[in-house]
PDB file of N, CA and C in Angstrom:
ATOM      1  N   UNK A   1     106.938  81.532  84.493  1.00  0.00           N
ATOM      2  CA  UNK A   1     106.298  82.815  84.258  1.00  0.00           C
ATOM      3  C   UNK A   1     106.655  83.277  82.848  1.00  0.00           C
ATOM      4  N   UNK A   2     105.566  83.608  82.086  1.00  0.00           N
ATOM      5  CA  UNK A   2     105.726  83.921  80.564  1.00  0.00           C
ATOM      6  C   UNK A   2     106.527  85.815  81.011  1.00  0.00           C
ATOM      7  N   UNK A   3     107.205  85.641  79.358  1.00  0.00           N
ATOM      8  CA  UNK A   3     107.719  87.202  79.793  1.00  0.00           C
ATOM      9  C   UNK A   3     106.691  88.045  79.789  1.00  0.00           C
ATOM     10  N   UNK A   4     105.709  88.224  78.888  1.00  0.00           N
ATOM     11  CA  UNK A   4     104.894  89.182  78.917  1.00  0.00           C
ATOM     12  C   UNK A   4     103.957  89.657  80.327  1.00  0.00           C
ATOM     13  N   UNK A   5     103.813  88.348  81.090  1.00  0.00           N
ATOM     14  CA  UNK A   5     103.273  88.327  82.477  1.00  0.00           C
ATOM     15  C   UNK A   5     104.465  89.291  83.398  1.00  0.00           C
ATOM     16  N   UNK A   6     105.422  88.941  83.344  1.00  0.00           N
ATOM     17  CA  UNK A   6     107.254  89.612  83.833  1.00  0.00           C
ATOM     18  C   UNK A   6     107.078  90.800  83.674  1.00  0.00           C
ATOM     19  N   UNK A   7     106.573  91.433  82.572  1.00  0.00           N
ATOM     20  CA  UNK A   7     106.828  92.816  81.886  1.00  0.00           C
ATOM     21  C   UNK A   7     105.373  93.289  82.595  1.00  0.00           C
ATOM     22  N   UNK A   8     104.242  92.928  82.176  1.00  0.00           N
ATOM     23  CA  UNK A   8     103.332  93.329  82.824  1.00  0.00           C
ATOM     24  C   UNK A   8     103.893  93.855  84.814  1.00  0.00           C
ATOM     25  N   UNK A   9     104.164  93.123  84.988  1.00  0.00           N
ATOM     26  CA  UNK A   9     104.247  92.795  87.095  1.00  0.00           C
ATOM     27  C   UNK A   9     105.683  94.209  86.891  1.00  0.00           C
ATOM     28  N   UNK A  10     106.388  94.340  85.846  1.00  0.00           N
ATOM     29  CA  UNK A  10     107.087  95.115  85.976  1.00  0.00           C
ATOM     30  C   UNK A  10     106.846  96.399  85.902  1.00  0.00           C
ATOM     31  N   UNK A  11     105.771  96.437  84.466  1.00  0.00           N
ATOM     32  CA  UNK A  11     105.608  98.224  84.392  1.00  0.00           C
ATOM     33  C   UNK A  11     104.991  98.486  85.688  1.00  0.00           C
ATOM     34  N   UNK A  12     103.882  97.388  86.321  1.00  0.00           N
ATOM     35  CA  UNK A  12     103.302  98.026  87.283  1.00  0.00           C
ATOM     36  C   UNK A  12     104.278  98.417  88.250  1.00  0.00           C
ATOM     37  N   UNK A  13     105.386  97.732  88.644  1.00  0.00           N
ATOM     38  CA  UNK A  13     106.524  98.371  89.201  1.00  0.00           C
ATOM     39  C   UNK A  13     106.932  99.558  89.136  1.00  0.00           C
ATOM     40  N   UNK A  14     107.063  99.880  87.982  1.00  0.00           N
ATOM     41  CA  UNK A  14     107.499 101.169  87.342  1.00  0.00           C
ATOM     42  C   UNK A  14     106.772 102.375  87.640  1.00  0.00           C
ATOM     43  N   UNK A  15     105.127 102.124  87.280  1.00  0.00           N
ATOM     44  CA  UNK A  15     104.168 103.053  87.680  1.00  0.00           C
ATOM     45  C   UNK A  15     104.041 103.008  89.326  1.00  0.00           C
ATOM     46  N   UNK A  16     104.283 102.681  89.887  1.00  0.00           N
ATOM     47  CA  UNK A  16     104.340 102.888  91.422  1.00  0.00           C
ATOM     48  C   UNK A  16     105.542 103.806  91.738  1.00  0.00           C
ATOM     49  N   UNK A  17     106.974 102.954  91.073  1.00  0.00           N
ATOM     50  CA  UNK A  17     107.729 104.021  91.670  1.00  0.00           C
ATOM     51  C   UNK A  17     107.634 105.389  91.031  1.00  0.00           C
ATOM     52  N   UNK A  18     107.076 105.640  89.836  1.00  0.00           N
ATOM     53  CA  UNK A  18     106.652 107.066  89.189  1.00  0.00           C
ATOM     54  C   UNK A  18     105.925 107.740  90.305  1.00  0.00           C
ATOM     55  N   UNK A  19     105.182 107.369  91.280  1.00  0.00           N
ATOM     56  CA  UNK A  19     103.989 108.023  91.942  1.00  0.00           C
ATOM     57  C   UNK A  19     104.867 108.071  93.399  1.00  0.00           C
ATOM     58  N   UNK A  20     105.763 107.234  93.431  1.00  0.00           N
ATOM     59  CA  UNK A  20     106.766 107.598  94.901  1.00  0.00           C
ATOM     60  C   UNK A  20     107.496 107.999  94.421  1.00  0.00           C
ATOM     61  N   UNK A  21     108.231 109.001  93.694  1.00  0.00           N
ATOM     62  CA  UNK A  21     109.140 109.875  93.558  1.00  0.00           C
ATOM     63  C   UNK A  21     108.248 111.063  93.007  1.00  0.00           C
ATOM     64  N   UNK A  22     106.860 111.113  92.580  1.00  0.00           N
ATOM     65  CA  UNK A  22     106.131 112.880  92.846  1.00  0.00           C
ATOM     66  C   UNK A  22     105.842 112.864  94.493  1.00  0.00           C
ATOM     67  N   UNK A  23     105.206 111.513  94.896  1.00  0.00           N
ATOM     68  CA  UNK A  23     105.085 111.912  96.549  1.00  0.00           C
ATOM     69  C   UNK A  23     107.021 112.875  96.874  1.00  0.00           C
ATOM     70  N   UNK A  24     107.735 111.764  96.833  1.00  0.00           N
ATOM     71  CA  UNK A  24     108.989 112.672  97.235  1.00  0.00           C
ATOM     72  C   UNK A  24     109.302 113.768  96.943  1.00  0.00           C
ATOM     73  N   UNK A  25     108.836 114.100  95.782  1.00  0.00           N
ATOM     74  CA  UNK A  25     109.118 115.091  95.559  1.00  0.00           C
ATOM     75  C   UNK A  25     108.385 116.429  96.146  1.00  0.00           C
ATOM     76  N   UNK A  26     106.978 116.106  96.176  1.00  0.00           N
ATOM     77  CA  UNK A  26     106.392 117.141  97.064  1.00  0.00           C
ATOM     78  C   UNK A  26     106.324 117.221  98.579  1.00  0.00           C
ATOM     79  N   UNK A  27     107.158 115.949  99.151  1.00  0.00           N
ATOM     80  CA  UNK A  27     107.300 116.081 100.729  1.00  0.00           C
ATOM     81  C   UNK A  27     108.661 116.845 100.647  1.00  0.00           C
ATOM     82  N   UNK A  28     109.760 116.954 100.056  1.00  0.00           N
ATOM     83  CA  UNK A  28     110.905 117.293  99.874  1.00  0.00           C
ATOM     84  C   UNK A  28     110.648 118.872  99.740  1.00  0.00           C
ATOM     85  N   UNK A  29     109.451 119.176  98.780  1.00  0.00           N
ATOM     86  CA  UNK A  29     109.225 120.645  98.648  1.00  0.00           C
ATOM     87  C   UNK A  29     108.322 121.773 100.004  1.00  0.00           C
ATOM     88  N   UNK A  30     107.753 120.587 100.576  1.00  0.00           N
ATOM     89  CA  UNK A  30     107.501 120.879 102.254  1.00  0.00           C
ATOM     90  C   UNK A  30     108.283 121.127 102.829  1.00  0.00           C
ATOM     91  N   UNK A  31     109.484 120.113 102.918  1.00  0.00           N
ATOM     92  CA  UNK A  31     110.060 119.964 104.014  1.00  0.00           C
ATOM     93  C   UNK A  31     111.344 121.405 103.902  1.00  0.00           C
ATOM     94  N   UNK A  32     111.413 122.078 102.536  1.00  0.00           N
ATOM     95  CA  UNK A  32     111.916 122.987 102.435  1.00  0.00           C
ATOM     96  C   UNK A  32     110.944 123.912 102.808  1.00  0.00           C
ATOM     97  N   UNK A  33     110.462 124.201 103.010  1.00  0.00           N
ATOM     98  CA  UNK A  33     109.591 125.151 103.473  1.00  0.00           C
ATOM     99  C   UNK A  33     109.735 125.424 105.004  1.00  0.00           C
ATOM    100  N   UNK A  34     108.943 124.072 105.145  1.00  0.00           N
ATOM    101  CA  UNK A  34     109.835 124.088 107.023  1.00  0.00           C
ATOM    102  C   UNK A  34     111.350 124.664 107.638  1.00  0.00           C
ATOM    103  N   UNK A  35     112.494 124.008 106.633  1.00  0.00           N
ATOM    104  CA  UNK A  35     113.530 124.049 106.620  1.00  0.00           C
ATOM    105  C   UNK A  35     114.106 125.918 106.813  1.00  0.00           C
ATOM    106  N   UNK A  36     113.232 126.741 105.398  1.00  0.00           N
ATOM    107  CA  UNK A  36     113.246 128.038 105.923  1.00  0.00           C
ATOM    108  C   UNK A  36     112.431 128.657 106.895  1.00  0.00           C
ATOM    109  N   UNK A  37     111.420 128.030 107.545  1.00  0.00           N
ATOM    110  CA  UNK A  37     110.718 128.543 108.551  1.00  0.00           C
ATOM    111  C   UNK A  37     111.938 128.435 109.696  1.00  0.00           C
ATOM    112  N   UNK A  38     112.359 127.330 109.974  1.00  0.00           N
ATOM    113  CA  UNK A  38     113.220 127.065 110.750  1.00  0.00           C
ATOM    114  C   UNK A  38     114.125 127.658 111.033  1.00  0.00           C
ATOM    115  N   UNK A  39     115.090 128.154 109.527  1.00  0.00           N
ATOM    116  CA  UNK A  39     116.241 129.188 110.134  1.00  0.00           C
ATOM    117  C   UNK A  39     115.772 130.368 109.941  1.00  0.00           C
ATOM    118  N   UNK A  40     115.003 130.788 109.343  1.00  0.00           N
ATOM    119  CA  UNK A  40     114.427 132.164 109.791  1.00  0.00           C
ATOM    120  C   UNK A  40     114.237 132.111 111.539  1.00  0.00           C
ATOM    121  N   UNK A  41     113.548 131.413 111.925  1.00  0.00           N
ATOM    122  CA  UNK A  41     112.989 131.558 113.560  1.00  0.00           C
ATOM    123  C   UNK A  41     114.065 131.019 114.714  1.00  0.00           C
ATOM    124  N   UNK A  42     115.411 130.631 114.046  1.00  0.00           N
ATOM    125  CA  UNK A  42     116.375 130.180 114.512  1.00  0.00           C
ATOM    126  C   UNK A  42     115.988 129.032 115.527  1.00  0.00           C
ATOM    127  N   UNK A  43     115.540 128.307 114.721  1.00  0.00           N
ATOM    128  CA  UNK A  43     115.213 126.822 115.094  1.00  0.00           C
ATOM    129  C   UNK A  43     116.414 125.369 114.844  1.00  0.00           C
ATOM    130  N   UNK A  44     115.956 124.446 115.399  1.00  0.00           N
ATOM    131  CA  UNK A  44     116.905 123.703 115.383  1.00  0.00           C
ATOM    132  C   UNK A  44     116.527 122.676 114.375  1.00  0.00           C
ATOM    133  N   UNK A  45     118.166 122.500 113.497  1.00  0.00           N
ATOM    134  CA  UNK A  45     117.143 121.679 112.486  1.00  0.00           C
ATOM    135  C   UNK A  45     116.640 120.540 112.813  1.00  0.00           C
ATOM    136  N   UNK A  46     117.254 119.777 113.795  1.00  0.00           N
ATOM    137  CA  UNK A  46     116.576 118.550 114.092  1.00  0.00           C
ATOM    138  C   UNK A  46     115.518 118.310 115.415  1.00  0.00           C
ATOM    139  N   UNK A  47     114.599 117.930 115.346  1.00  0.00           N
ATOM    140  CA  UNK A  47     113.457 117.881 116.231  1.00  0.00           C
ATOM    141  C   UNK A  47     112.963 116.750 116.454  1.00  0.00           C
ATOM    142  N   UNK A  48     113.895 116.138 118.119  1.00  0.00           N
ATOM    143  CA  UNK A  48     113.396 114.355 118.343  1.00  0.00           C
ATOM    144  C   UNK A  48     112.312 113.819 118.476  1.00  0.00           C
ATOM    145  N   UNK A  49     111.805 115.573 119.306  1.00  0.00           N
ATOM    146  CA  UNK A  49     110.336 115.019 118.889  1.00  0.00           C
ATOM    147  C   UNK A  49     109.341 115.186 118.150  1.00  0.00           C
ATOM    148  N   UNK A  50     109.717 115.253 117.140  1.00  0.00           N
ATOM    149  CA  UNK A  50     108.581 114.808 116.001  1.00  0.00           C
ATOM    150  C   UNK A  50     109.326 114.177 115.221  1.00  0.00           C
ATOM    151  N   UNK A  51     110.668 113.230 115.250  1.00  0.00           N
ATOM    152  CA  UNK A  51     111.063 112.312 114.722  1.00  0.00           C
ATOM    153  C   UNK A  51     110.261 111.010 115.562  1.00  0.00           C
ATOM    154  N   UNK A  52     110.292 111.429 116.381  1.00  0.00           N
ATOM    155  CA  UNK A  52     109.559 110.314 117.557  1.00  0.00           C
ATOM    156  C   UNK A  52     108.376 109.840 116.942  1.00  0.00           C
ATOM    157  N   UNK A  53     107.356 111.610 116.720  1.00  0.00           N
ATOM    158  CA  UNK A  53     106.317 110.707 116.879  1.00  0.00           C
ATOM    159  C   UNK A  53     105.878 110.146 115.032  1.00  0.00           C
ATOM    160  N   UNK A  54     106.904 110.547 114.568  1.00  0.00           N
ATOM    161  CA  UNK A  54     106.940 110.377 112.556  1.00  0.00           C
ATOM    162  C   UNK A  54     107.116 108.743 112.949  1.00  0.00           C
ATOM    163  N   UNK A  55     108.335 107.841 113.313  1.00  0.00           N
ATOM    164  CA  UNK A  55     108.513 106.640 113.460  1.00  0.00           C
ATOM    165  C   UNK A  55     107.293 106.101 113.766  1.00  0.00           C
ATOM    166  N   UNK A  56     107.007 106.277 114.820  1.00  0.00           N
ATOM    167  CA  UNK A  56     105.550 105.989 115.624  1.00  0.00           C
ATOM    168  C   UNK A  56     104.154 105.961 114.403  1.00  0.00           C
ATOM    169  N   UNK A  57     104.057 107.015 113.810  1.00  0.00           N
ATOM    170  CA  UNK A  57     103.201 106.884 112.815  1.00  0.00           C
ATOM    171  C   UNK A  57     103.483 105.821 111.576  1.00  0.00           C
ATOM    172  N   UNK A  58     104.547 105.809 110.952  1.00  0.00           N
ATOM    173  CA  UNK A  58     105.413 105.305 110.211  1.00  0.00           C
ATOM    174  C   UNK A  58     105.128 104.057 110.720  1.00  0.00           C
ATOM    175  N   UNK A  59     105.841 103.056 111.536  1.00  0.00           N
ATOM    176  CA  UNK A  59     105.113 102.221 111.898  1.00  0.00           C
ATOM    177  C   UNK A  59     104.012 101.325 112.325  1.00  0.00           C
ATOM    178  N   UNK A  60     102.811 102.370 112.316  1.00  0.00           N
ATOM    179  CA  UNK A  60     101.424 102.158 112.617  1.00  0.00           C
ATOM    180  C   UNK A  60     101.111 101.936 111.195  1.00  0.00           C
ATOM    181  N   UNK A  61     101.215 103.068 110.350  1.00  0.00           N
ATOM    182  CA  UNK A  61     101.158 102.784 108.767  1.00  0.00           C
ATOM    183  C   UNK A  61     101.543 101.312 108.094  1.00  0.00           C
ATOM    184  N   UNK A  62     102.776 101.386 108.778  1.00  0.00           N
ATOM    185  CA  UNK A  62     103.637 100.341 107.548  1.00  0.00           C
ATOM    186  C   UNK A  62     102.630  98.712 108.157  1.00  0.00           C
ATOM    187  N   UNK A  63     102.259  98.715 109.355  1.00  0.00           N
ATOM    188  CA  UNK A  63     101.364  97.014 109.668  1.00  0.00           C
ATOM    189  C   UNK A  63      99.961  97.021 109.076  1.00  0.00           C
ATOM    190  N   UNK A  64      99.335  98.732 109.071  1.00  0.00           N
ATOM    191  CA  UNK A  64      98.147  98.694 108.347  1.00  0.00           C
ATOM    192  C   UNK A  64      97.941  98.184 107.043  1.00  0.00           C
ATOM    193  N   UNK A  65      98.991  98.705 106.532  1.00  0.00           N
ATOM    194  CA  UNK A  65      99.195  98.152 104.966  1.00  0.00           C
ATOM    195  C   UNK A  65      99.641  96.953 104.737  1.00  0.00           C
ATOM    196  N   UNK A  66     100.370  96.534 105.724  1.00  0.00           N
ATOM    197  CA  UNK A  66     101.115  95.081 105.631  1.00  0.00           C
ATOM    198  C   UNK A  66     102.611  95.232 104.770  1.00  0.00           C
ATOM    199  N   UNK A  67     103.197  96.328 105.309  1.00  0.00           N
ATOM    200  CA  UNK A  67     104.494  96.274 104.943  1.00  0.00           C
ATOM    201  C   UNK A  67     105.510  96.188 106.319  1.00  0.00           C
ATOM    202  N   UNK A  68     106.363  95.151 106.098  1.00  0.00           N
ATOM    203  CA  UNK A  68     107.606  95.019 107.459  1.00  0.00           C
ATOM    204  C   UNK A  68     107.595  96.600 108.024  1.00  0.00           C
ATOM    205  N   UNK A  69     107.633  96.951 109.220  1.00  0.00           N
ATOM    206  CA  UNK A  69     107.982  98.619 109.855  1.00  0.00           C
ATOM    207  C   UNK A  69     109.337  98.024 109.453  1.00  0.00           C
ATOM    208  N   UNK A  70     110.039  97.260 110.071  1.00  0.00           N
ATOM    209  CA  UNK A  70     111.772  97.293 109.895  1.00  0.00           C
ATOM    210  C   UNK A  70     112.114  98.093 108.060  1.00  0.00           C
ATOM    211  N   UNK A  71     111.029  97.509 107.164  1.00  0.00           N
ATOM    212  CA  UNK A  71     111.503  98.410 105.911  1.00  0.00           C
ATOM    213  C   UNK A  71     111.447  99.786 105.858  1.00  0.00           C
ATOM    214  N   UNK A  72     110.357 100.197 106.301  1.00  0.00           N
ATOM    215  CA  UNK A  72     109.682 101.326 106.263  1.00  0.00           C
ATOM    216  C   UNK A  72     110.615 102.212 107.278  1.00  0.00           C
ATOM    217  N   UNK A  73     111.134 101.892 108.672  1.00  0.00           N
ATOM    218  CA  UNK A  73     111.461 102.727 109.473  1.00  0.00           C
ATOM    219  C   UNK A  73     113.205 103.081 108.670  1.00  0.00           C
ATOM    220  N   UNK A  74     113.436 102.213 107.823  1.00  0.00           N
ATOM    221  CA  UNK A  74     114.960 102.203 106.845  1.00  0.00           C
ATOM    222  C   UNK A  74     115.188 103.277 106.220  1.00  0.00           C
ATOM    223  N   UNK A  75     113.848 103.300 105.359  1.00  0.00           N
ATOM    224  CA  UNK A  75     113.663 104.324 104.413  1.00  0.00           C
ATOM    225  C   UNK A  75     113.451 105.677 105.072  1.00  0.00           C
ATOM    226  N   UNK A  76     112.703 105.530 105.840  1.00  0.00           N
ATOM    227  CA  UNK A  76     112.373 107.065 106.218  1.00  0.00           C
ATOM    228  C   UNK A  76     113.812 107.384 107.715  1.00  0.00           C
ATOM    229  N   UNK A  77     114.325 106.807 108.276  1.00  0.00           N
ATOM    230  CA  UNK A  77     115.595 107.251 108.336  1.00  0.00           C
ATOM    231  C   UNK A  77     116.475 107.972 107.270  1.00  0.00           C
ATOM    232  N   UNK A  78     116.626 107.476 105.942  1.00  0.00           N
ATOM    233  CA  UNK A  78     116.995 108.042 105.147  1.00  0.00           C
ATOM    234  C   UNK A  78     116.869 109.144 104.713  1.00  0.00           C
ATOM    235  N   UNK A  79     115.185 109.680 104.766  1.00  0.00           N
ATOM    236  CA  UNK A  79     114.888 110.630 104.235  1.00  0.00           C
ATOM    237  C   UNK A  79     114.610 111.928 105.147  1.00  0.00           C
ATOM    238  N   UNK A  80     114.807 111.217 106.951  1.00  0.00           N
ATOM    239  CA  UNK A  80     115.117 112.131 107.370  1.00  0.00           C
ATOM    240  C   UNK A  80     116.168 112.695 107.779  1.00  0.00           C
ATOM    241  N   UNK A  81     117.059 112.041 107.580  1.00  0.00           N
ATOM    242  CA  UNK A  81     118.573 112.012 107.783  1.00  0.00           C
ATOM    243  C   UNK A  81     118.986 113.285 106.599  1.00  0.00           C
ATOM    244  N   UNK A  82     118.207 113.134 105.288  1.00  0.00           N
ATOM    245  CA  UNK A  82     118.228 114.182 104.225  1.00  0.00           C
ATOM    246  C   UNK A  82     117.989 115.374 104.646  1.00  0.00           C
ATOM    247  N   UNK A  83     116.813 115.116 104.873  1.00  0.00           N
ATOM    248  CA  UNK A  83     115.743 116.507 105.509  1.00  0.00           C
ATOM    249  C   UNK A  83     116.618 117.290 106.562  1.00  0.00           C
ATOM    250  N   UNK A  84     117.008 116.354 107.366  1.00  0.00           N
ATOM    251  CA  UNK A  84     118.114 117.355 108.688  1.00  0.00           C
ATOM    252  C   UNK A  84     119.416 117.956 108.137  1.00  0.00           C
ATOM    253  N   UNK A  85     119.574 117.633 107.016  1.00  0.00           N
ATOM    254  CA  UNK A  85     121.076 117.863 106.751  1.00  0.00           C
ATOM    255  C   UNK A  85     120.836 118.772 105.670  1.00  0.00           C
ATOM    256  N   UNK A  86     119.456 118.946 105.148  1.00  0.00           N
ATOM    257  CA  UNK A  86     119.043 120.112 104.635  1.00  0.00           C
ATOM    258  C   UNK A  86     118.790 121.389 105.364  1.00  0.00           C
ATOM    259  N   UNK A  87     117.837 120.964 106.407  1.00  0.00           N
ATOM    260  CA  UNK A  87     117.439 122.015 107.015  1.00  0.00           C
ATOM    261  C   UNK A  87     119.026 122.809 107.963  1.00  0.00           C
ATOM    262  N   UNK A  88     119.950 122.228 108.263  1.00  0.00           N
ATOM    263  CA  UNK A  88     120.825 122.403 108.965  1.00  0.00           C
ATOM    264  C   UNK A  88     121.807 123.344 107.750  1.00  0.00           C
ATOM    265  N   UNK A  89     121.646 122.873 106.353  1.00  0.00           N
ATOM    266  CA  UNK A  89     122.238 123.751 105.662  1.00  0.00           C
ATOM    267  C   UNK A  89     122.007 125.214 105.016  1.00  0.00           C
ATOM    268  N   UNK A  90     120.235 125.212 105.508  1.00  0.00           N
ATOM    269  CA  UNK A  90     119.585 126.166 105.460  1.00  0.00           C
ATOM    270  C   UNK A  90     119.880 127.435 106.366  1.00  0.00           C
ATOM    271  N   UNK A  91     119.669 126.489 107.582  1.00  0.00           N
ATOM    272  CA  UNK A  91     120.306 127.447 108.974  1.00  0.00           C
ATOM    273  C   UNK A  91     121.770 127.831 108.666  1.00  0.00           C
ATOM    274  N   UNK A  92     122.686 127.331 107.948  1.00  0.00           N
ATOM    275  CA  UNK A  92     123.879 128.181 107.936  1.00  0.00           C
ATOM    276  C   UNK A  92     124.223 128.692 106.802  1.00  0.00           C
ATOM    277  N   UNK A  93     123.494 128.828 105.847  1.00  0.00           N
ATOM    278  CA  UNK A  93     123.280 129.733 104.973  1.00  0.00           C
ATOM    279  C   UNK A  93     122.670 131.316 105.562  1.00  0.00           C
ATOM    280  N   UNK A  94     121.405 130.886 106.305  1.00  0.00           N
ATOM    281  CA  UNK A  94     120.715 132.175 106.728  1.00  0.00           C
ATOM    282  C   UNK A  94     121.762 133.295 107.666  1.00  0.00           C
ATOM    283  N   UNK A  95     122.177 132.327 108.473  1.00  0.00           N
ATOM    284  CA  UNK A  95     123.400 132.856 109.467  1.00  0.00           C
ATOM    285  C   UNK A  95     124.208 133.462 108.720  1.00  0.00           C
ATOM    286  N   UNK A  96     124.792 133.171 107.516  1.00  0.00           N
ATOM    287  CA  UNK A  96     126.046 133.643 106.973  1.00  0.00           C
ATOM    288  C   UNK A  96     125.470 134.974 105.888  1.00  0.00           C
ATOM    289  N   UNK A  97     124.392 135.125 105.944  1.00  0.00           N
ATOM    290  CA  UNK A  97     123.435 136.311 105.125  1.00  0.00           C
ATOM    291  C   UNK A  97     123.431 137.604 106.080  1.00  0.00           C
TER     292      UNK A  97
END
C-alpha cells in the first residue's frame, strides 16, 4: 500500500470520527436535558427499561449496517454508564439545592 493511499484511508478516518464526536456531542447535550428533567421530577437516574429497549435497538442497527452488535453494545455501555453517572449527579446536586 503506497503512503499516499494510507493517508488518504486515514483522513477518511479522521473525517468520520469528526462527525462521531458532534453526534456525541449533541446526544450528550440531550441526555443533559433528560438528566435535569429527571431530578427535577425526582426520577431515577437509571431506567432498565429503556436501557433494554436502547440495546435492542442498538443491536438491530449495528447487523443493518454490518457492524459486530458485540462492538456496538461495548460502546454504548460506555456511554451509558456516562449518562447514568451524570444524571445521578444531577439528582444530587438538585437535592442538595
Amino acid at each position: 500500500m503506497e503512503t499516499n493511499e494510507l493517508n488518504e484511508l486515514r483522513g477518511h478516518i479522521d473525517e468520520i470520527d469528526s462527525q462521531i464526536i458532534m453526534l456525541l456531542s449533541e446526544r450528550f447535550k440531550s441526555t443533559e436535558k433528560v438528566g435535569i428533567f429527571k431530578a427535577k421530577n425526582k426520577l431515577s437516574a437509571k431506567d432498565s427499561m429503556r436501557e433494554m429497549e436502547q440495546f435492542n435497538k442498538i443491536k438491530d442497527l449495528s447487523q443493518k449496517y454490518g457492524l459486530n452488535p458485540d462492538y456496538a453494545i461495548k460502546i454504548y455501555e460506555c456511554i451509558i454508564d456516562i449518562v447514568i453517572s451524570r444524571h445521578q449527579e444531577l439528582k444530587n446536586n438538585f437535592i442538595d439545592k
